[in-house]
N, C-alpha and C. Protein backbone atom coordinates (compact mmCIF):
# COMPACT_ATOMS: atom_id res chain seq x y z
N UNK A 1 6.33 73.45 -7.99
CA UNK A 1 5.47 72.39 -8.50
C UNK A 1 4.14 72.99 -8.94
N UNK A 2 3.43 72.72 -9.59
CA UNK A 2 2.59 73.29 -10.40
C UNK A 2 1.42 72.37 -9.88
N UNK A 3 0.16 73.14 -9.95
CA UNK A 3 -1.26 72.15 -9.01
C UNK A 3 -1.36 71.60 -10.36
N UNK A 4 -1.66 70.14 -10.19
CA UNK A 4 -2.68 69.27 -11.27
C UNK A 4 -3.95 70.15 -11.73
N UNK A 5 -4.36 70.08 -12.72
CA UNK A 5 -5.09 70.60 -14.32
C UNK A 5 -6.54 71.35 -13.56
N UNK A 6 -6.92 70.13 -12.64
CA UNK A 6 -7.87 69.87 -12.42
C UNK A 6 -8.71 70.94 -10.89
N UNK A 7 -7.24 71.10 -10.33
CA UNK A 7 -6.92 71.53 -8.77
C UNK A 7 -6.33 73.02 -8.99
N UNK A 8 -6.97 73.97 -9.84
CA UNK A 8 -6.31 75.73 -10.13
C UNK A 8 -7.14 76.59 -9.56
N UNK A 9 -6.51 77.43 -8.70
CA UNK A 9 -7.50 77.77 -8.26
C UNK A 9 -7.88 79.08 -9.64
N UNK A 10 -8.91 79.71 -9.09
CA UNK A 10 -9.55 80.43 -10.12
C UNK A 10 -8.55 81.62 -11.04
N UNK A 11 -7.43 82.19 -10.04
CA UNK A 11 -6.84 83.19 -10.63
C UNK A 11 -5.88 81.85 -11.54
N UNK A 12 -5.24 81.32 -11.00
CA UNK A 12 -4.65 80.09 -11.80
C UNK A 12 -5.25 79.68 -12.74
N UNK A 13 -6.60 79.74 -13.36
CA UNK A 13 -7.22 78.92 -14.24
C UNK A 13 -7.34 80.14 -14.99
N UNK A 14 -7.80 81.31 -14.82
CA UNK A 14 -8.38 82.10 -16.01
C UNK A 14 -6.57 83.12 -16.52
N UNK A 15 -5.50 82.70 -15.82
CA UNK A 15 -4.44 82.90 -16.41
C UNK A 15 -3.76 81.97 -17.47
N UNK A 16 -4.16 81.10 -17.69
CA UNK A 16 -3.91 79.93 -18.52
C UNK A 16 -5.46 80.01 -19.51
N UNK A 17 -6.41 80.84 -19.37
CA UNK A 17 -6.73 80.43 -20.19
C UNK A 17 -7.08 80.79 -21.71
N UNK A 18 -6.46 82.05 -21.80
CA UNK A 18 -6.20 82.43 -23.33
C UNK A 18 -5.46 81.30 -23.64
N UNK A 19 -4.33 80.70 -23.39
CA UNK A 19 -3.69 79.72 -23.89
C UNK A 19 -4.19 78.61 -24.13
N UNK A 20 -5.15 78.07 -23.46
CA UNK A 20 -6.01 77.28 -23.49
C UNK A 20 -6.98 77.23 -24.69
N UNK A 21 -7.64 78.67 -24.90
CA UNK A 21 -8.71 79.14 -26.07
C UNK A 21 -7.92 78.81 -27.16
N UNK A 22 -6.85 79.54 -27.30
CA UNK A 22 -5.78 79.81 -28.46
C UNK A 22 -5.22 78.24 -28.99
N UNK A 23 -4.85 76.96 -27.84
CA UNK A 23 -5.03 75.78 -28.53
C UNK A 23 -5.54 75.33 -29.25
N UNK A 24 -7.39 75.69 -29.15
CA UNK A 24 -8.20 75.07 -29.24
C UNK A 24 -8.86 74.03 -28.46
N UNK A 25 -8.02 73.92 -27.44
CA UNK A 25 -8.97 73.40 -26.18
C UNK A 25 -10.34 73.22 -25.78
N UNK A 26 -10.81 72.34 -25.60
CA UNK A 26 -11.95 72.36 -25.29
C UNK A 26 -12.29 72.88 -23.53
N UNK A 27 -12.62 74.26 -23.57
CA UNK A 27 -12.18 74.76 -22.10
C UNK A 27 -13.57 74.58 -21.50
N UNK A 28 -14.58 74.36 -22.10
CA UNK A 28 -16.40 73.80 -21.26
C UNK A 28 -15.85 72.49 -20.54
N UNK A 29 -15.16 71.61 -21.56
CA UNK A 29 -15.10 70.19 -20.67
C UNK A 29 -13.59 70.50 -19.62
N UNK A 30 -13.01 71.53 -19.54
CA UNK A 30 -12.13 71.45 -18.28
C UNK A 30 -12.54 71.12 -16.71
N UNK A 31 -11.87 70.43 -16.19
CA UNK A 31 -12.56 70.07 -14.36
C UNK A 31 -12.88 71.27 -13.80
N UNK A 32 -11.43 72.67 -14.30
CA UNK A 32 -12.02 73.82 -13.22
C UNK A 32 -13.46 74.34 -13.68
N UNK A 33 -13.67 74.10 -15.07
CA UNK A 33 -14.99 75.11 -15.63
C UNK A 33 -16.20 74.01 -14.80
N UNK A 34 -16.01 72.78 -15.25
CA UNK A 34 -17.18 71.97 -14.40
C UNK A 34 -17.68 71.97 -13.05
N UNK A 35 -16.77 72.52 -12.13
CA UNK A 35 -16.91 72.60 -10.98
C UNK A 35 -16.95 74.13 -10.16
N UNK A 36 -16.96 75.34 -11.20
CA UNK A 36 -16.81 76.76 -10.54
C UNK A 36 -17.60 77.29 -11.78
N UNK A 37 -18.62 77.80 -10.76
CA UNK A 37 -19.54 78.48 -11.36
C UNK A 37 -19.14 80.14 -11.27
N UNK A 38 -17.93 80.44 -10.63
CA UNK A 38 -17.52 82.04 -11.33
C UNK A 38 -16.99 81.96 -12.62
N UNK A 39 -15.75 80.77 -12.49
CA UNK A 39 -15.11 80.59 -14.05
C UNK A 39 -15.87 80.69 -15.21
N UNK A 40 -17.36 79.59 -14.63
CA UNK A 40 -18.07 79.08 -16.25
C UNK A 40 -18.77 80.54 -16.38
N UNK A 41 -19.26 81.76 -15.31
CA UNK A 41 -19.62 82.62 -16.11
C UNK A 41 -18.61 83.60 -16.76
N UNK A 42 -17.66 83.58 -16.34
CA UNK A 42 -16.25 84.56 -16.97
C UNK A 42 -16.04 83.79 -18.18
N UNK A 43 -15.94 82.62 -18.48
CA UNK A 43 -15.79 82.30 -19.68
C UNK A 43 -17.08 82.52 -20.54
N UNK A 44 -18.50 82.26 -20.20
CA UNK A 44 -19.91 82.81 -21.12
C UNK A 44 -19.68 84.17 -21.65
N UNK A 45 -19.24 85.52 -20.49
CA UNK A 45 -18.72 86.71 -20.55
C UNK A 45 -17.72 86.67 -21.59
N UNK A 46 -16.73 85.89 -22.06
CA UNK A 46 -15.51 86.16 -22.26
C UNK A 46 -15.91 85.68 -24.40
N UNK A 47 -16.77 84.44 -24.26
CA UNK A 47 -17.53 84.32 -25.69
C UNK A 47 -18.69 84.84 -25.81
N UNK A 48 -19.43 86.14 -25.07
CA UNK A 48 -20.44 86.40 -25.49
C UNK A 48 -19.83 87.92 -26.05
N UNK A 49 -18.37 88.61 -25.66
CA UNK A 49 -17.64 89.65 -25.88
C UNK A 49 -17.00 88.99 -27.75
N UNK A 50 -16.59 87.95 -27.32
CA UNK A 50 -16.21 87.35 -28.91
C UNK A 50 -16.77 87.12 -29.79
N UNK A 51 -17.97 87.19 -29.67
CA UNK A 51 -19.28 86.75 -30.44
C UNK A 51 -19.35 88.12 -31.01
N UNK A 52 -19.85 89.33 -29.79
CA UNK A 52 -20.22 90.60 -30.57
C UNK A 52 -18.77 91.17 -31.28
N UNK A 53 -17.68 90.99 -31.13
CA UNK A 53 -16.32 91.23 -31.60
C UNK A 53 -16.90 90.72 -33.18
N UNK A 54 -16.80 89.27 -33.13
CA UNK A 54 -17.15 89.33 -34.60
C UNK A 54 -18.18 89.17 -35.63
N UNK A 55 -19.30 90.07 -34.82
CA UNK A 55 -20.96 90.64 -35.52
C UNK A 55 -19.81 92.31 -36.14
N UNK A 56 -19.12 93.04 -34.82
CA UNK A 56 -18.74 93.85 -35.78
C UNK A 56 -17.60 94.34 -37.13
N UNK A 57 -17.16 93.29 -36.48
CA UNK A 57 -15.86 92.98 -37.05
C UNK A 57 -15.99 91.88 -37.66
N UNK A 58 -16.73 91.61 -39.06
CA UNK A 58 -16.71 90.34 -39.92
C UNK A 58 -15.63 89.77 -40.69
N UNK A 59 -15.00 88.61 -40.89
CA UNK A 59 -14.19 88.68 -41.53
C UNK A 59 -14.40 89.04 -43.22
N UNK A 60 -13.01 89.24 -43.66
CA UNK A 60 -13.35 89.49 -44.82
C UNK A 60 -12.43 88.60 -46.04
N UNK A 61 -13.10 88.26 -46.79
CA UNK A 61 -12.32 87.42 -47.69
C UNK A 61 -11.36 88.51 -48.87
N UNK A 62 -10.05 87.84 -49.19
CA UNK A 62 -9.67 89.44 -50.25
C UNK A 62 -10.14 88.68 -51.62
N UNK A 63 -9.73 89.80 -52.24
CA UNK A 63 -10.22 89.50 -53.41
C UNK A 63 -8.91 88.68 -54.38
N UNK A 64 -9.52 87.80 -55.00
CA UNK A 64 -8.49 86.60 -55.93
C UNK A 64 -7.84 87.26 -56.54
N UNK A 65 -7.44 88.47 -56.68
CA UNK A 65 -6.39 88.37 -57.39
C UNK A 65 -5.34 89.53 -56.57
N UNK A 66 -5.72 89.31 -55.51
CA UNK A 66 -4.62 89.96 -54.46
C UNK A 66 -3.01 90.15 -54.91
N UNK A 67 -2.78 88.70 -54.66
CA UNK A 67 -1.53 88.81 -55.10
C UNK A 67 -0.80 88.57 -55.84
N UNK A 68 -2.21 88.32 -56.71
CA UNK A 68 -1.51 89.33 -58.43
C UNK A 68 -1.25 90.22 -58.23
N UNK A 69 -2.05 91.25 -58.02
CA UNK A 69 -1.80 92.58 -57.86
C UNK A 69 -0.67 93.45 -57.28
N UNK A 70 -0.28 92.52 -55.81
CA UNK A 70 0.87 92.77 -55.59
C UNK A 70 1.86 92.19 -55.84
N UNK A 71 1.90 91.31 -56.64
CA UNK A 71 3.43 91.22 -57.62
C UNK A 71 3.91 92.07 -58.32
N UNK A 72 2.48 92.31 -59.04
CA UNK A 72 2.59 93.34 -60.27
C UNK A 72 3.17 94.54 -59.91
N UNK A 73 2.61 95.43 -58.65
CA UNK A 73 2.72 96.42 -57.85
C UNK A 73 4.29 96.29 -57.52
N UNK A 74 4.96 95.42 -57.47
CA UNK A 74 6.22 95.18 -56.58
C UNK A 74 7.10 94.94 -57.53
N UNK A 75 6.65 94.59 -58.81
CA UNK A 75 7.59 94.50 -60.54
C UNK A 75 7.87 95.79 -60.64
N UNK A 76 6.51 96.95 -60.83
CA UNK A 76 6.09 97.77 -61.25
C UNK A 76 7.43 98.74 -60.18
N UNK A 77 7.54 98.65 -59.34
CA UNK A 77 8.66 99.36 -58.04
C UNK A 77 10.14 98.96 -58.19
N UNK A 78 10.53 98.02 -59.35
CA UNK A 78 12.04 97.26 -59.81
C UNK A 78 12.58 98.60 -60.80
C-alpha cells in the first residue's frame, strides 16, 4: 500500500520527485514541501542547480531552414 501524497516520508518524496518536476507539477504547493523544511531546501538546491544549468547552457533556436537543408542533404545521398 502506498502512504497518501501528503504522508512521504522524505526519502519517499524526493524519489518521486523528478517525476513530479517532469509533469509539471506544481511541487512548492505539495503537503510534503509545505511542511519539511529539508525537502523545501533540496528542492531551492535542486532549481538553483537548474537555473545555473541553463545561464550555461542556453537554449538555442536552429536556424529556418534546417530542414531544408536536411532534405536536400538526404536527396543529395539517393
Amino acid at each position: 500500500m502506498n502512504p497518501a501524497p501528503d504522508h512521504l516520508s522524505c526519502a519517499e518524496f524526493q524519489a518521486r520527485l523528478a517525476e513530479m518536476i517532469g509533469s509539471g507539477a506544481n511541487v512548492a504547493a505539495h503537503p510534503h514541501i509545505q511542511q519539511c523544511e529539508l525537502c523545501r531546501a533540496f528542492l531551492a538546491d535542486l532549481e538553483a542547480i537548474a537555473q545555473a544549468a541553463r545561464e550555461l547552457f542556453p537554449a538555442v533556436e536552429p536556424p529556418d531552414d534546417l530542414w531544408e537543408n536536411i532534405e536536400t542533404a538526404i536527396k543529395k545521398g539517393k
